[in-house]
Protein backbone atom coordinates (compact mmCIF):
# COMPACT_ATOMS: atom_id res chain seq x y z
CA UNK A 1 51.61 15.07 35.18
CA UNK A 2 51.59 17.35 32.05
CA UNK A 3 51.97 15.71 28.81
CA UNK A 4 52.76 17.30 25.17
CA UNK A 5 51.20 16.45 22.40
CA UNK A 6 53.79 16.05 19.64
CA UNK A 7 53.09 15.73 16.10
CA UNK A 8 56.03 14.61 13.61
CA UNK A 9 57.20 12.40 10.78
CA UNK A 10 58.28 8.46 12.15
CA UNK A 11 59.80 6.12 9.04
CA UNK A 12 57.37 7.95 6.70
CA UNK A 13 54.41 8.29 8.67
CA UNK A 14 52.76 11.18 9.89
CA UNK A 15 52.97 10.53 13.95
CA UNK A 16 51.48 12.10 17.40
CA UNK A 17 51.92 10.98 20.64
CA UNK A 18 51.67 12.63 24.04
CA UNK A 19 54.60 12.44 26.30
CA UNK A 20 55.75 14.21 29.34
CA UNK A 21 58.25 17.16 28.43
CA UNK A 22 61.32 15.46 30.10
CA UNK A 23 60.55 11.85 28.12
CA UNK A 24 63.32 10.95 26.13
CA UNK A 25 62.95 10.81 22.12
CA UNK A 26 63.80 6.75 23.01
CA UNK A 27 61.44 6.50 25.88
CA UNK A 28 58.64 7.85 23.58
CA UNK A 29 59.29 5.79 20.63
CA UNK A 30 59.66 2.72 22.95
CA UNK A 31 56.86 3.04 25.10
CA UNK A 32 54.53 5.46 23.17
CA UNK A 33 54.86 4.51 19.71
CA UNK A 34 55.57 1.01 20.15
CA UNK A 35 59.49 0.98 18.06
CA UNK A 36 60.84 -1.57 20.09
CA UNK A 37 64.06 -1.41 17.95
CA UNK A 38 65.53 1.56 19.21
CA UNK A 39 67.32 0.27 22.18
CA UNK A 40 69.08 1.95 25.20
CA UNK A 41 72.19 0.80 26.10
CA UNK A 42 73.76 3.45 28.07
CA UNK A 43 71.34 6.66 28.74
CA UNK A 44 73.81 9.22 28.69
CA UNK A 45 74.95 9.22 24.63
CA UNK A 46 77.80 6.97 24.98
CA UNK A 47 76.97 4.44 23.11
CA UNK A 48 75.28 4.75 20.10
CA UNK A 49 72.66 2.22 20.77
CA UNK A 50 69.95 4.67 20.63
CA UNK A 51 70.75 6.56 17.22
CA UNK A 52 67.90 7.49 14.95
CA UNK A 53 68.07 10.28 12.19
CA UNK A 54 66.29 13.28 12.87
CA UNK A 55 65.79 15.20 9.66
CA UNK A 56 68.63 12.89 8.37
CA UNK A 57 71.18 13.50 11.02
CA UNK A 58 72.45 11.13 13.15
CA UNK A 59 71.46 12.09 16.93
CA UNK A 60 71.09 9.49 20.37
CA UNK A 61 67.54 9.74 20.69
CA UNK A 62 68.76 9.52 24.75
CA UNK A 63 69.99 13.22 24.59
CA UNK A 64 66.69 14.26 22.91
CA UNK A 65 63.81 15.31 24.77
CA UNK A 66 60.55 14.08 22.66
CA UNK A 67 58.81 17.72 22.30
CA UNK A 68 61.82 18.70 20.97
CA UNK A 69 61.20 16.41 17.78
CA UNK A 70 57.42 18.35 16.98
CA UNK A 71 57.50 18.83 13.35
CA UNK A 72 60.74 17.10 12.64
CA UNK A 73 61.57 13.37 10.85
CA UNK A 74 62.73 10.54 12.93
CA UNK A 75 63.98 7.63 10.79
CA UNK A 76 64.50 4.47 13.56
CA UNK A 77 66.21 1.08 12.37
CA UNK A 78 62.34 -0.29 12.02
CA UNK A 79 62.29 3.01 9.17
CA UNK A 80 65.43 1.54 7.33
CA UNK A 81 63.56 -1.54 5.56
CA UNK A 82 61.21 -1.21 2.85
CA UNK A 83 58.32 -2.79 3.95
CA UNK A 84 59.46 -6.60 4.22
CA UNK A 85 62.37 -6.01 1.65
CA UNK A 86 65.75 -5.66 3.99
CA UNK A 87 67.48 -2.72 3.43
CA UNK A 88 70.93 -3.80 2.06
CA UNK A 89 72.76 -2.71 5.43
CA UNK A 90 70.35 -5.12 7.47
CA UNK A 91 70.78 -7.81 4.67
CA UNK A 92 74.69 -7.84 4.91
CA UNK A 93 74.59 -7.69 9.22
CA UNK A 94 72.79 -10.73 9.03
CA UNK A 95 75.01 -12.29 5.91
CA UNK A 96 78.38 -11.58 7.23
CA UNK A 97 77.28 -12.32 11.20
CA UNK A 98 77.81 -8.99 11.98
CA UNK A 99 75.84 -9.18 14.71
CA UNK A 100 75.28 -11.00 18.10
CA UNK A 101 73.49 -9.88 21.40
CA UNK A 102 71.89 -7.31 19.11
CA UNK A 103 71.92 -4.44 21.68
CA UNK A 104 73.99 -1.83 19.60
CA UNK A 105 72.68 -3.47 15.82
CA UNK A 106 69.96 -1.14 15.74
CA UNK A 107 72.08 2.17 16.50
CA UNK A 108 75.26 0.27 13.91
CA UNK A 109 72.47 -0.04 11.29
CA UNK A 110 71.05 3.87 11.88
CA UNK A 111 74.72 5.20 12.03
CA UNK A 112 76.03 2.99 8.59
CA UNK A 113 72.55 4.68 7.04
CA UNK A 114 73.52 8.22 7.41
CA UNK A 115 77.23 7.52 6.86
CA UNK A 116 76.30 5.96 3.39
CA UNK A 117 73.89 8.48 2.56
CA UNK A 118 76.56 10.87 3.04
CA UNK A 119 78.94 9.16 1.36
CA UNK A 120 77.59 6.10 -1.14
CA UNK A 121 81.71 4.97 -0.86
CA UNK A 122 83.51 5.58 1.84
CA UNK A 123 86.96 3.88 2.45
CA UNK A 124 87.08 1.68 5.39
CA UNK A 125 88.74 4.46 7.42
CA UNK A 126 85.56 6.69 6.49
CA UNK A 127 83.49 3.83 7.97
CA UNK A 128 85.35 3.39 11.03
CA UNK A 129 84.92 7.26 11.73
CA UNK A 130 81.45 7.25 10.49
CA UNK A 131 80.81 4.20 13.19
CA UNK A 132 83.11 5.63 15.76
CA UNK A 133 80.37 6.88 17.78
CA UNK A 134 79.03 3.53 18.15
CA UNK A 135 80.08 0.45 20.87
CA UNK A 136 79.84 -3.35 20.46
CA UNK A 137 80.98 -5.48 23.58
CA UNK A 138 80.13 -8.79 21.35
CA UNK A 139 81.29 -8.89 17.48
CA UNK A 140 84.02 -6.94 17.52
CA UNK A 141 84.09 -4.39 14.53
CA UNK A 142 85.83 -6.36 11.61
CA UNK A 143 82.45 -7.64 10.67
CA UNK A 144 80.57 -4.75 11.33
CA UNK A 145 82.95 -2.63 8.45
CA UNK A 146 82.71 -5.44 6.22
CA UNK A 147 79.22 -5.33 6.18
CA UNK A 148 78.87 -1.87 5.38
CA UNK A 149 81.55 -2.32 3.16
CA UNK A 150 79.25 -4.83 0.96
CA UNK A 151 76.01 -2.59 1.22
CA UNK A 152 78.02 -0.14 -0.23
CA UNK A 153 78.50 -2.05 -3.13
CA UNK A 154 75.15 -3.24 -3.55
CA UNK A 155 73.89 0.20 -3.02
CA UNK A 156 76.18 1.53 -5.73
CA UNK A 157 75.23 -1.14 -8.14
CA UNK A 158 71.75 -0.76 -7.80
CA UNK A 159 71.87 3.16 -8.07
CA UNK A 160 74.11 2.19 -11.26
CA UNK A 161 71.53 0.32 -12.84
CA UNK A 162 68.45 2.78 -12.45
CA UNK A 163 70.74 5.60 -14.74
């Protein structure tokens, strides 16, 4: 079998791997780089379960082949945290029990990433579209807005404070 070797940017870090031309973006992280977090939950982009940012847009790393990312950025939910300092998205998920089987948390806390990036205050309709592309069979989404709802806030404040 013919492998690739790939080299790219992973949460910050200057990455290769080999991996077979038809390995998925998620299949490569998962089984050749170890990210664990990134998890599959319905292998045909459905979902959401598998979003990463690639060059800071929100893709399903399912629909990606991993050659396809030589070069490029890929920012997983492990890339989200600074070191052991929660991002404020992952801080208010576990706060506000936004979270349960924790199959689609990872791909929530990718797609609430770029959405706030994009926008540092969206209304609660803006999140709901922003997350639309996303399932959960567990919480429901009340708590999932909310959440993003209060990283907002903190995010704001903080940027705030460092003017």
């Amino acid at each position: 079998m013919s492998r690739t070797h790939i080299n790219c940017i992973v949460n910050g870090e200057p990455t290769d791997f080999l991996a077979a031309d038809a390995t998925s973006l998620l299949d490569a992280l998962r089984d050749e780089l170890g990210l664990i977090g990134t998890k599959e939950g319905c292998g045909t982009g459905d979902c959401g379960s598998c979003s990463v940012l690639v060059d800071g847009k929100l893709n399903c790393s399912c629909l990606i082949l991993a050659p396809e990312v030589e070069g490029r950025e890929i920012i997983t939910v492990e890339g989200i945290a600074d070191g052991d300092q929660l991002h404020p998205l992952q801080q208010t998920f576990l706060e506000g029990a936004a979270l349960q089987c924790g199959i689609c948390t990872p791909g929530f806390l990718v797609a609430a990433k770029a959405l706030l990036d994009a926008n540092p205050d969206p209304t609660e309709t803006e999140i709901r579209y922003g997350l639309a592309g996303n399932l959960c069979r567990c919480t429901g989404y009340d708590k999932i807005v909310r959440a993003v709802q209060e990283a907002a806030v903190q995010l704001n404040s903080t940027s705030k404070q460092g003017v």
